[in-house]
Protein backbone atom coordinates (compact mmCIF):
# COMPACT_ATOMS: atom_id res chain seq x y z
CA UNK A 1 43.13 26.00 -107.85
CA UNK A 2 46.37 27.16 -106.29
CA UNK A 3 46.32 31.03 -105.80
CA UNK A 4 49.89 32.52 -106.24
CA UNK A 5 50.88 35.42 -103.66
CA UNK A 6 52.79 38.39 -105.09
CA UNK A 7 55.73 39.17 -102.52
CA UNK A 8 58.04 41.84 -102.16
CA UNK A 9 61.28 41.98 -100.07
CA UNK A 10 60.71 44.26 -96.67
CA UNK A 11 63.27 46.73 -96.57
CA UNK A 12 63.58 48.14 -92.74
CA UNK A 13 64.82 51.19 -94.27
CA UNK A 14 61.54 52.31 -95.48
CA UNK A 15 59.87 52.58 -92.08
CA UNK A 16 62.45 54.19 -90.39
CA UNK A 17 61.83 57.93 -90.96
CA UNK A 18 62.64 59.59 -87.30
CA UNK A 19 65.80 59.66 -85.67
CA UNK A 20 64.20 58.32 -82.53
CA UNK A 21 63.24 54.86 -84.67
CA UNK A 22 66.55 54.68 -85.81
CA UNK A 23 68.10 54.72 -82.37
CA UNK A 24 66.10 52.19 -81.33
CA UNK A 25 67.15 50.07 -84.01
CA UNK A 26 70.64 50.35 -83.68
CA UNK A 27 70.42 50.31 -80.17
CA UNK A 28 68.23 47.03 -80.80
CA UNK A 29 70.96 45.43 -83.03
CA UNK A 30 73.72 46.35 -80.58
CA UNK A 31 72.27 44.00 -77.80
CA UNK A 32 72.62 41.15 -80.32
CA UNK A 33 76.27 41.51 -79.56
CA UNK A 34 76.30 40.08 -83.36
CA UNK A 35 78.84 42.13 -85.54
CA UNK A 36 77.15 41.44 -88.99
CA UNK A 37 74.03 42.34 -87.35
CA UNK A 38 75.40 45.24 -86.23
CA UNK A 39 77.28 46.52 -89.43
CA UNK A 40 74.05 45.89 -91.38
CA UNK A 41 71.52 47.65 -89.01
CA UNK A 42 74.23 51.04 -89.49
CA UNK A 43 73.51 50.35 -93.23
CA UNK A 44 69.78 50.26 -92.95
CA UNK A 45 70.24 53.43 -91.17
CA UNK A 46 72.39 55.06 -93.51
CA UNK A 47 69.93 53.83 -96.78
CA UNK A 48 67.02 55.70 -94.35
CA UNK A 49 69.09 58.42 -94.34
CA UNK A 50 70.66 58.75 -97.55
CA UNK A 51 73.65 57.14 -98.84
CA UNK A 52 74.73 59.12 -101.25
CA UNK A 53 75.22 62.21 -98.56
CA UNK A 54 76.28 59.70 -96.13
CA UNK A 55 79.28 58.82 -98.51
CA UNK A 56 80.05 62.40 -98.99
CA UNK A 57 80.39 63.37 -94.93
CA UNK A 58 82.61 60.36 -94.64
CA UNK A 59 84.61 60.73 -97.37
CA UNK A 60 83.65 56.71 -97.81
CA UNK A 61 82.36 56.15 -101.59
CA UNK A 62 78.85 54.64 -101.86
CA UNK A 63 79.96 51.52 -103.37
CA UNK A 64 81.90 50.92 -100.74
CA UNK A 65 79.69 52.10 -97.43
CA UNK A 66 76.84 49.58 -99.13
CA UNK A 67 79.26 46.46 -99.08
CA UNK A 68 80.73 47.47 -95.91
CA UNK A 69 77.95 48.01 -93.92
CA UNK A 70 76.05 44.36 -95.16
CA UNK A 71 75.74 41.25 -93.12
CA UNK A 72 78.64 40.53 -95.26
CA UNK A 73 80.77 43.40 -94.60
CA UNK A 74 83.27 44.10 -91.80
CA UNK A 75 83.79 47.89 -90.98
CA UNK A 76 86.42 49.22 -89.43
CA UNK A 77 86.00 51.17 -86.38
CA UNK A 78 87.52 53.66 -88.27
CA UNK A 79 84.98 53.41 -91.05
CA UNK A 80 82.36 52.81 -87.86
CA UNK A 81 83.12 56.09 -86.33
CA UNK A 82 82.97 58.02 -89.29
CA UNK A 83 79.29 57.01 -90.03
CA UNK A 84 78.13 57.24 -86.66
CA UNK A 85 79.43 60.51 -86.14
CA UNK A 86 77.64 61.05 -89.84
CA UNK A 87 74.82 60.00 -88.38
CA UNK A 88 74.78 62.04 -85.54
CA UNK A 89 75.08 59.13 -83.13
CA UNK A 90 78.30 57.83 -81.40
CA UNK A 91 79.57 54.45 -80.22
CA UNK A 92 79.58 54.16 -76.37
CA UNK A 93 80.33 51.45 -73.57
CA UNK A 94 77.83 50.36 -70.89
């Protein structure tokens, strides 16, 4: 008999509750050098954090942060700057 397992999709979101994990994420995703990567680890970070509030410091609807900042998505570095700053994190060069 063939025992069926019950999955759920992992949302990184959910574990990333301190500012100091969420650092370490981005800055993980930013040595990938991979730009959908990228644009989706700021969107896990932003879900952690709250989209909704997120959308409102930016002046960025929801809708429109969530399909931006996907794998999918490409950002501006307008749109980029805005939600870092929002964060509370900025963009620098090494």
């Amino acid at each position: 008999m063939v025992t069926k397992i019950k999955t759920r999709p992992f949302d990184p979101a959910e574990y990333l509750d301190t500012k100091e994990g969420q650092r370490e994420y981005l800055a993980a995703a930013m040595e990938t050098n991979d730009a959908a990567f990228i644009a989706d680890a700021i969107g896990v970070v932003a879900r952690a954090r709250g989209m909704s509030s997120l959308a409102s410091e930016t002046g960025v609807n929801r809708q429109q942060l969530y399909k931006t900042l996907s794998p999918t998505g490409n950002p501006t570095l307008e749109t980029l700057t805005k939600v870092m700053s929002a964060l509370g994190m900025r963009l620098s060069v090494v």
